[in-house]
N, C-alpha and C. Protein backbone atom coordinates (compact mmCIF):
# COMPACT_ATOMS: atom_id res chain seq x y z
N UNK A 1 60.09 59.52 -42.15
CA UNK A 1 58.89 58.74 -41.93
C UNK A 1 59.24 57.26 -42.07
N UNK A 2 58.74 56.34 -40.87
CA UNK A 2 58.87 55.08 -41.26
C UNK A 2 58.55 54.40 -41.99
N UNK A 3 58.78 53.38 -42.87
CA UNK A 3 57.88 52.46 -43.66
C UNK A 3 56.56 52.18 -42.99
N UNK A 4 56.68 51.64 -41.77
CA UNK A 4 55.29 51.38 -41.25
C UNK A 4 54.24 52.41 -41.47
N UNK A 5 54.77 53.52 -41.12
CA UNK A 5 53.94 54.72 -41.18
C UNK A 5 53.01 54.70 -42.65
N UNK A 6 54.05 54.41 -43.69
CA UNK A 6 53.91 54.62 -44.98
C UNK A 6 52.98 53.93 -45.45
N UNK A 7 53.35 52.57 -45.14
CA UNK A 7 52.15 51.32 -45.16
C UNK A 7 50.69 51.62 -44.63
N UNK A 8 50.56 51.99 -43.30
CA UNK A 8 49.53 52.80 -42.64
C UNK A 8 48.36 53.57 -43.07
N UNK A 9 49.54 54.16 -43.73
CA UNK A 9 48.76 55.39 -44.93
C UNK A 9 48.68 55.21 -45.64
N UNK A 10 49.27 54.49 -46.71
CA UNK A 10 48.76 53.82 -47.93
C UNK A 10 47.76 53.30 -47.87
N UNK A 11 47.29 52.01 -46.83
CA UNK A 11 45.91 51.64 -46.39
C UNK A 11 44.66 52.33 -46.46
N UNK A 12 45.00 53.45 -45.85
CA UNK A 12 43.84 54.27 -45.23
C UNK A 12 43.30 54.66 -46.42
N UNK A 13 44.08 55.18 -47.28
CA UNK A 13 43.92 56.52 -48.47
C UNK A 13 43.10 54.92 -49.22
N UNK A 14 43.60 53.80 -49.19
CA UNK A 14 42.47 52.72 -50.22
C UNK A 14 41.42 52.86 -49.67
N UNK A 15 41.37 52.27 -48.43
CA UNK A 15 39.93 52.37 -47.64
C UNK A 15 39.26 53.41 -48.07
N UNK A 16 39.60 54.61 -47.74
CA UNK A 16 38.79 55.91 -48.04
C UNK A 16 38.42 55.92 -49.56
N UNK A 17 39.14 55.48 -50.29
CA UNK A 17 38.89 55.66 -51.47
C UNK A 17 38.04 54.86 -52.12
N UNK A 18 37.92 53.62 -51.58
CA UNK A 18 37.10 52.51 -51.90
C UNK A 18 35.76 52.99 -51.53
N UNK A 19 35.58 53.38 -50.37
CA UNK A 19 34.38 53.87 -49.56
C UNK A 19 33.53 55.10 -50.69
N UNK A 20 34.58 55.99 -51.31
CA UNK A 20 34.14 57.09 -51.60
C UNK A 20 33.35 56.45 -53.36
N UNK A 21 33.96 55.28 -54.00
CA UNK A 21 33.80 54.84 -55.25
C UNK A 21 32.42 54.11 -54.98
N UNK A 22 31.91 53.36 -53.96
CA UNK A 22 30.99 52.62 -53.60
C UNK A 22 29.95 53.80 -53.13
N UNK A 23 29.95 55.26 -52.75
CA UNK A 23 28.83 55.73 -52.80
C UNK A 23 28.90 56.77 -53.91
N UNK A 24 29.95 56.72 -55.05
CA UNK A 24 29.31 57.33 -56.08
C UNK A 24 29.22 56.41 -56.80
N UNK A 25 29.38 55.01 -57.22
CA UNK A 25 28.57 54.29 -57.95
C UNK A 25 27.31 54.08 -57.48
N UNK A 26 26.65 54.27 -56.39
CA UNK A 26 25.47 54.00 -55.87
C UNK A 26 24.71 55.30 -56.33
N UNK A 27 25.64 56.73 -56.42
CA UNK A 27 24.88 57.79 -56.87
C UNK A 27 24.58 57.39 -58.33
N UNK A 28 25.16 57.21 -59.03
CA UNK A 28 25.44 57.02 -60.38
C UNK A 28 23.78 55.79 -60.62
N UNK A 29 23.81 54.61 -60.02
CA UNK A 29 22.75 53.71 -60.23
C UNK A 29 21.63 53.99 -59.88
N UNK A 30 21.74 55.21 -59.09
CA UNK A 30 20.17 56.00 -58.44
C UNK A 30 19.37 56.44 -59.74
N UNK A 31 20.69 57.42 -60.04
CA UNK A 31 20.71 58.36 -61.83
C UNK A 31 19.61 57.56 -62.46
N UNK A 32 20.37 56.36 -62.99
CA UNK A 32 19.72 55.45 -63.91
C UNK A 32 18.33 55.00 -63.74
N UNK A 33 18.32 54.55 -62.51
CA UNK A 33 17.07 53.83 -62.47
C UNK A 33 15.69 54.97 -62.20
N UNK A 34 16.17 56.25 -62.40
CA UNK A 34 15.38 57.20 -62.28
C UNK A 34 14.69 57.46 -60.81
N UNK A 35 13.75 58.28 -60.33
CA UNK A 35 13.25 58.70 -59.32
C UNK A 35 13.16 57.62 -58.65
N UNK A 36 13.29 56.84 -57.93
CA UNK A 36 12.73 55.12 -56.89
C UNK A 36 12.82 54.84 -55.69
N UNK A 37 13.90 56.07 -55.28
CA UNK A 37 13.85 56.02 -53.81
C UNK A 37 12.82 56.39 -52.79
N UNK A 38 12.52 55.51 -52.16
CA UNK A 38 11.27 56.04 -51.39
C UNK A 38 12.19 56.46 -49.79
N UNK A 39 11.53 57.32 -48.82
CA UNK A 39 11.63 57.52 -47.29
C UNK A 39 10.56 56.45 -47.04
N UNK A 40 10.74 56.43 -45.68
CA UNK A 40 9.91 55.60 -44.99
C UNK A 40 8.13 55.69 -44.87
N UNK A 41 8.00 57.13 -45.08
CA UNK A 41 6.73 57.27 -45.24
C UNK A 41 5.95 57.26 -46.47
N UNK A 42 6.65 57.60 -47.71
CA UNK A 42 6.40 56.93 -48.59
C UNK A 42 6.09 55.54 -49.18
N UNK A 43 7.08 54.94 -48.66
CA UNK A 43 6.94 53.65 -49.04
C UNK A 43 5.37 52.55 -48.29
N UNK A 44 5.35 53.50 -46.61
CA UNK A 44 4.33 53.20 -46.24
C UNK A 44 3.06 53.75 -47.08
N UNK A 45 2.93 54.44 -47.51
CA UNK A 45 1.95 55.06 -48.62
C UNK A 45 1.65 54.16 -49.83
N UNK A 46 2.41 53.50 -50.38
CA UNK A 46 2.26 53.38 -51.31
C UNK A 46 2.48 51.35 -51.79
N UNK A 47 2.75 51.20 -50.41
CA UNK A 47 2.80 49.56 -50.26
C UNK A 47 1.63 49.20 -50.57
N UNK A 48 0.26 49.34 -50.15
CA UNK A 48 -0.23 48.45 -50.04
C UNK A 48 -1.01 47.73 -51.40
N UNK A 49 -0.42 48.90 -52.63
CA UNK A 49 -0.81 48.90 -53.79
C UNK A 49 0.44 47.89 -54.38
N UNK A 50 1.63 47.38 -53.59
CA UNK A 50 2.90 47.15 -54.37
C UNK A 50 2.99 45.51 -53.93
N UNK A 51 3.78 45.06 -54.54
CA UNK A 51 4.59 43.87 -54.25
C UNK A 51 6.05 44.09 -53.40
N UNK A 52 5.75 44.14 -52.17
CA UNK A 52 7.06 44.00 -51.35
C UNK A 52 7.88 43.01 -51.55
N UNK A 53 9.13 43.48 -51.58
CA UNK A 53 10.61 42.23 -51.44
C UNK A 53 11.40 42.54 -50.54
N UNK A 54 11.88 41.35 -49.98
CA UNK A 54 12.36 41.62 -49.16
C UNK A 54 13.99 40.79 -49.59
N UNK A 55 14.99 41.31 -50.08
CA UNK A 55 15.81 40.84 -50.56
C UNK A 55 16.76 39.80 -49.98
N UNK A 56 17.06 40.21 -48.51
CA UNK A 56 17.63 39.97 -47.84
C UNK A 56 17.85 38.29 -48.02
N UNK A 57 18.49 37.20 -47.50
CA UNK A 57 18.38 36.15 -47.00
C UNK A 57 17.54 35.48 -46.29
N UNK A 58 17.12 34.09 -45.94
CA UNK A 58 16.40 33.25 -45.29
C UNK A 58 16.15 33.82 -44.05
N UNK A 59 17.23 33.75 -43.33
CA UNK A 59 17.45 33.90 -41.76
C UNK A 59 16.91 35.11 -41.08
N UNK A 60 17.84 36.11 -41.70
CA UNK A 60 17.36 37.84 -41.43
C UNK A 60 15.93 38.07 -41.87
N UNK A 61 15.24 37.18 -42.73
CA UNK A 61 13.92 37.17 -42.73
C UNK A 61 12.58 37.00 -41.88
N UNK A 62 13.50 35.82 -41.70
CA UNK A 62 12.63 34.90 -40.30
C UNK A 62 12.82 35.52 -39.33
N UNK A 63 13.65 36.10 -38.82
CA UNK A 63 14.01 36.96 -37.68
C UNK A 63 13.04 38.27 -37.51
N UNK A 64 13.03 39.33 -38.76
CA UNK A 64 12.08 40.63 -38.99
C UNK A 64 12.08 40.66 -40.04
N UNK A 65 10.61 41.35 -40.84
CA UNK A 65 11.02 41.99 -41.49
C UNK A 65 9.61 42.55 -42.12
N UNK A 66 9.21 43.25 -42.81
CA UNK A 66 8.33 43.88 -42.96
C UNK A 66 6.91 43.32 -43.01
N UNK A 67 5.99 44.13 -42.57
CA UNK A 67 4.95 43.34 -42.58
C UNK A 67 4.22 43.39 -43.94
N UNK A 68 3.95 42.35 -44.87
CA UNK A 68 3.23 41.93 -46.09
C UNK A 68 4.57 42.31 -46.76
N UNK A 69 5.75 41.75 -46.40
CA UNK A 69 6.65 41.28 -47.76
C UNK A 69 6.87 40.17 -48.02
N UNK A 70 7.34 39.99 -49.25
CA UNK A 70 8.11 38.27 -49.40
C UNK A 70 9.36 38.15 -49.52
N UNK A 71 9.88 37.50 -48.79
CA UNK A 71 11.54 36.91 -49.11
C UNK A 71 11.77 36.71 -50.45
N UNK A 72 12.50 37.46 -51.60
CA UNK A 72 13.14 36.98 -52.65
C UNK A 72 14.51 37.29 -52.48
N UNK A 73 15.69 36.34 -51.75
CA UNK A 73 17.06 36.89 -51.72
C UNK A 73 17.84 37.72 -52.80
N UNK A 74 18.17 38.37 -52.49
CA UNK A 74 19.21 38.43 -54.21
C UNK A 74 19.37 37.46 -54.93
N UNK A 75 20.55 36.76 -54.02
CA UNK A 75 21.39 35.19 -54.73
C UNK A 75 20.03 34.81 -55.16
N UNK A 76 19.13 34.95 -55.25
CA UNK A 76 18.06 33.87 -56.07
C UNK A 76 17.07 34.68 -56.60
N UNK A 77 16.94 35.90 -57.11
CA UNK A 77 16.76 37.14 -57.95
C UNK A 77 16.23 36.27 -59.25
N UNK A 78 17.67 35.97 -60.37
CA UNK A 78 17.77 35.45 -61.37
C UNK A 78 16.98 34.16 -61.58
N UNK A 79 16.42 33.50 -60.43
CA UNK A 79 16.32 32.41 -60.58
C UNK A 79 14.14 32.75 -60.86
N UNK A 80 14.07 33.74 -59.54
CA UNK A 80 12.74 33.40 -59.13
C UNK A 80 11.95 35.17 -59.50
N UNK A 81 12.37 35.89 -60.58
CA UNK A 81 11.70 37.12 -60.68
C UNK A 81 10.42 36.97 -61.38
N UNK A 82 10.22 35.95 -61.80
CA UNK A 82 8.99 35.24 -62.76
C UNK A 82 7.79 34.88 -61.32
N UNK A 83 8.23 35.09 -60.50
CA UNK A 83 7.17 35.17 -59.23
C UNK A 83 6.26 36.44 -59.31
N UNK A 84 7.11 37.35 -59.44
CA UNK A 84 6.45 38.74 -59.88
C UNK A 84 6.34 39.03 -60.42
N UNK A 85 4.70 39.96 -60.36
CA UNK A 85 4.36 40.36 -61.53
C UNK A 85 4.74 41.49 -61.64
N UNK A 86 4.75 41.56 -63.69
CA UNK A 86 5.46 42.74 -64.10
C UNK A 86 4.63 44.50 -63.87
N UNK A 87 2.97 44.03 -63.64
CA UNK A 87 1.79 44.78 -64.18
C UNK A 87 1.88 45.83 -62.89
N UNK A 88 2.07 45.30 -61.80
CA UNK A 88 2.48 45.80 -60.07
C UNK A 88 3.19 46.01 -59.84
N UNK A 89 3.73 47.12 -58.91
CA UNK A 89 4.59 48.10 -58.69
C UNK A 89 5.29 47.13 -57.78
N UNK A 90 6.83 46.96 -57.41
CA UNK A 90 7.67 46.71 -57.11
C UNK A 90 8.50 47.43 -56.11
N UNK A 91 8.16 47.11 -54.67
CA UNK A 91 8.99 47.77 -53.57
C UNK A 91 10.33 47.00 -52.89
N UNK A 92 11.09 47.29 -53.65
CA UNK A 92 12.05 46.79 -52.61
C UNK A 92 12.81 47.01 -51.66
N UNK A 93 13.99 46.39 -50.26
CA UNK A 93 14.01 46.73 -49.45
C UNK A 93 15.18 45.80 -48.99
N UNK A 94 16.27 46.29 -48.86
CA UNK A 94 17.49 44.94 -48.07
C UNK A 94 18.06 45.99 -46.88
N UNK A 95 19.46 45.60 -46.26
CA UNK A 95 20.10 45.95 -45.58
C UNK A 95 21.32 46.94 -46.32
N UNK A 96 21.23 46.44 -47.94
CA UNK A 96 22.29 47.47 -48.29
C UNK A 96 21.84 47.33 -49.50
N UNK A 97 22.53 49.17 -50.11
CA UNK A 97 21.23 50.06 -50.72
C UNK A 97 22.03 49.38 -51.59
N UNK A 98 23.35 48.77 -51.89
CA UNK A 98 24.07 48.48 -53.19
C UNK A 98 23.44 47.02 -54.09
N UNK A 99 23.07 46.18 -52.82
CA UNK A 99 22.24 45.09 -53.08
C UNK A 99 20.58 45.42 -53.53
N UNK A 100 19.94 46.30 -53.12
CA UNK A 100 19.05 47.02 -53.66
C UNK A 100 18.84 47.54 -55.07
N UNK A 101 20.01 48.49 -55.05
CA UNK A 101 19.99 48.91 -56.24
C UNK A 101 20.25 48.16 -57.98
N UNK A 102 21.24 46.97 -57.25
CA UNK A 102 21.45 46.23 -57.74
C UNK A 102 20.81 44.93 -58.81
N UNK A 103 19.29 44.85 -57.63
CA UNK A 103 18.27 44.20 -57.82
C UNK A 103 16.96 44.88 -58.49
N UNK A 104 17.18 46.24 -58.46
CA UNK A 104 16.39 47.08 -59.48
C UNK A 104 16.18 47.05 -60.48
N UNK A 105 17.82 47.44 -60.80
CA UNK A 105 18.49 47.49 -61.94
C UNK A 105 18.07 46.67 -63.18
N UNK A 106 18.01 44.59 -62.45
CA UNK A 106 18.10 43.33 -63.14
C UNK A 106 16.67 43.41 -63.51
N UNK A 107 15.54 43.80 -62.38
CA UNK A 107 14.01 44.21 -62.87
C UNK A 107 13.73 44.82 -64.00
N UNK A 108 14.80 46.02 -64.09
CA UNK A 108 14.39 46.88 -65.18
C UNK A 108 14.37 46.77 -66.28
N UNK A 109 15.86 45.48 -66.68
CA UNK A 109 16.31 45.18 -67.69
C UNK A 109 15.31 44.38 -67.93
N UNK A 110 14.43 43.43 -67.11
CA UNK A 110 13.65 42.65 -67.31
C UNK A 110 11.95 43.20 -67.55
N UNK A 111 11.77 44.37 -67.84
CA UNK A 111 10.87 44.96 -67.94
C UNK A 111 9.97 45.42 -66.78
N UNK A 112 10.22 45.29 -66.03
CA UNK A 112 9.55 45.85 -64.73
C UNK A 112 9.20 47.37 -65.03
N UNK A 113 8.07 47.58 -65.07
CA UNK A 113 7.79 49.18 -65.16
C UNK A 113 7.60 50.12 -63.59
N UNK A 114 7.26 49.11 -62.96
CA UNK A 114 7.92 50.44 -61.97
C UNK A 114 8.30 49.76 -60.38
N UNK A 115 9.57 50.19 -60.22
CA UNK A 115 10.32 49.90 -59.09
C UNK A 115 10.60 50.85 -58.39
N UNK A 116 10.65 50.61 -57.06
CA UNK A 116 11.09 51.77 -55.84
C UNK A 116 11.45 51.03 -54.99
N UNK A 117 12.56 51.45 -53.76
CA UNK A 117 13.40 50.73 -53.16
C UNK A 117 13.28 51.82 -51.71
N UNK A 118 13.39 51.21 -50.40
CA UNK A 118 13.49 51.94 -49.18
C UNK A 118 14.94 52.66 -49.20
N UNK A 119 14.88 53.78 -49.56
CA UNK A 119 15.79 54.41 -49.42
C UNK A 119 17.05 54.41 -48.20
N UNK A 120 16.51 54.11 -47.08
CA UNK A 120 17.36 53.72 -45.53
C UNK A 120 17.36 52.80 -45.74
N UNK A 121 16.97 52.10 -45.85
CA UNK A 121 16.94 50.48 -46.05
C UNK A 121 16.14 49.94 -44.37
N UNK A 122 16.34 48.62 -44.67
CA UNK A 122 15.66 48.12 -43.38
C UNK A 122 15.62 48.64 -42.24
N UNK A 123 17.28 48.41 -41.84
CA UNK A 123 17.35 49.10 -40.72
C UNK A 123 16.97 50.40 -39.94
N UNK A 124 16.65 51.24 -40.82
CA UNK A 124 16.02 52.40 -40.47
C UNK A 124 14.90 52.25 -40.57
N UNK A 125 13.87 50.98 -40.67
CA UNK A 125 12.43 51.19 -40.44
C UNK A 125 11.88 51.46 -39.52
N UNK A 126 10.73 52.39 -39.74
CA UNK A 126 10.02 52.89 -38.26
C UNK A 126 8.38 51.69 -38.39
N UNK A 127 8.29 51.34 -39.25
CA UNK A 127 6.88 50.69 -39.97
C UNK A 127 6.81 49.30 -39.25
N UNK A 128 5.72 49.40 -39.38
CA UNK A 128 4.87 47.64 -38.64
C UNK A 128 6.01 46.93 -39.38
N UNK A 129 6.25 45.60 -38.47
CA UNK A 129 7.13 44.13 -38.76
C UNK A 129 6.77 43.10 -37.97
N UNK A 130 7.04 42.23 -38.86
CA UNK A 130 6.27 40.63 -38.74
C UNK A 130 7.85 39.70 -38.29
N UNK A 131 7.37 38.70 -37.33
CA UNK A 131 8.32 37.91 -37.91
C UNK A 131 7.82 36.37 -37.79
N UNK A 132 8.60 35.38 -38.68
CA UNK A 132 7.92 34.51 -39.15
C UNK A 132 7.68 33.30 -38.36
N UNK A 133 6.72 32.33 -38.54
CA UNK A 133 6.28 31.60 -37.67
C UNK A 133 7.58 30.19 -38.09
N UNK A 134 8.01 30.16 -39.35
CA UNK A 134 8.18 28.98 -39.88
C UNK A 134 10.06 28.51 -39.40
């Protein structure tokens, strides 16, 4: 076998392996944060009682994104969770469930009593979307 070959495959087996650590830490943070994943029809159920987030960034905001959410990026999570209230249920919603889960998580520690997150995440929404005038 060539070195190249070897190299090749050494690659792959990280990749794969990296891939496989990133969806069992995501299983693992599901664990924790207890039941929160919503489907799509759920979450439509149960929005209109919630505070939508929309985690994502500025741009991908303005572009789509759910109808009656608010932009709170991640990167600015820490800064601006004092926007929301603790008393109201908490839906959140990005492009990736790791950034999601992620942002749960920092709620929880912060007392948030109840959070739920779009399980597909955005991209798999079938639900009404707005996009912004500004």
């Amino acid at each position: 076998m060539s070195t190249f070959l070897i190299i090749v495959d050494t690659v792959l087996v990280v990749i794969i392996l990296a891939f496989v650590l990133v969806w069992l830490w995501n299983k693992i943070q599901t664990k924790r944060l207890g039941n929160g994943d919503l489907s799509n029809e759920e979450f439509k159920q149960g929005m209109r009682k919630a505070q939508i987030v929309d985690l994502r960034e500025k741009e991908p905001f303005k572009r789509k994104h759910i109808d009656g959410a608010r932009n709170l990026p991640y990167t600015m999570m820490k800064y601006q969770y004092t926007e929301l209230r603790t008393d109201l249920p908490v839906y959140l919603y990005s492009d990736s469930l790791s950034v999601t889960l992620r942002a749960a998580r920092f709620l929880q520690k912060k007392h948030f009593s109840s959070i739920k997150w779009l399980k597909s995440g955005f991209d798999e929404w079938d639900g009404r979307t707005k996009t912004s005038k500004y």
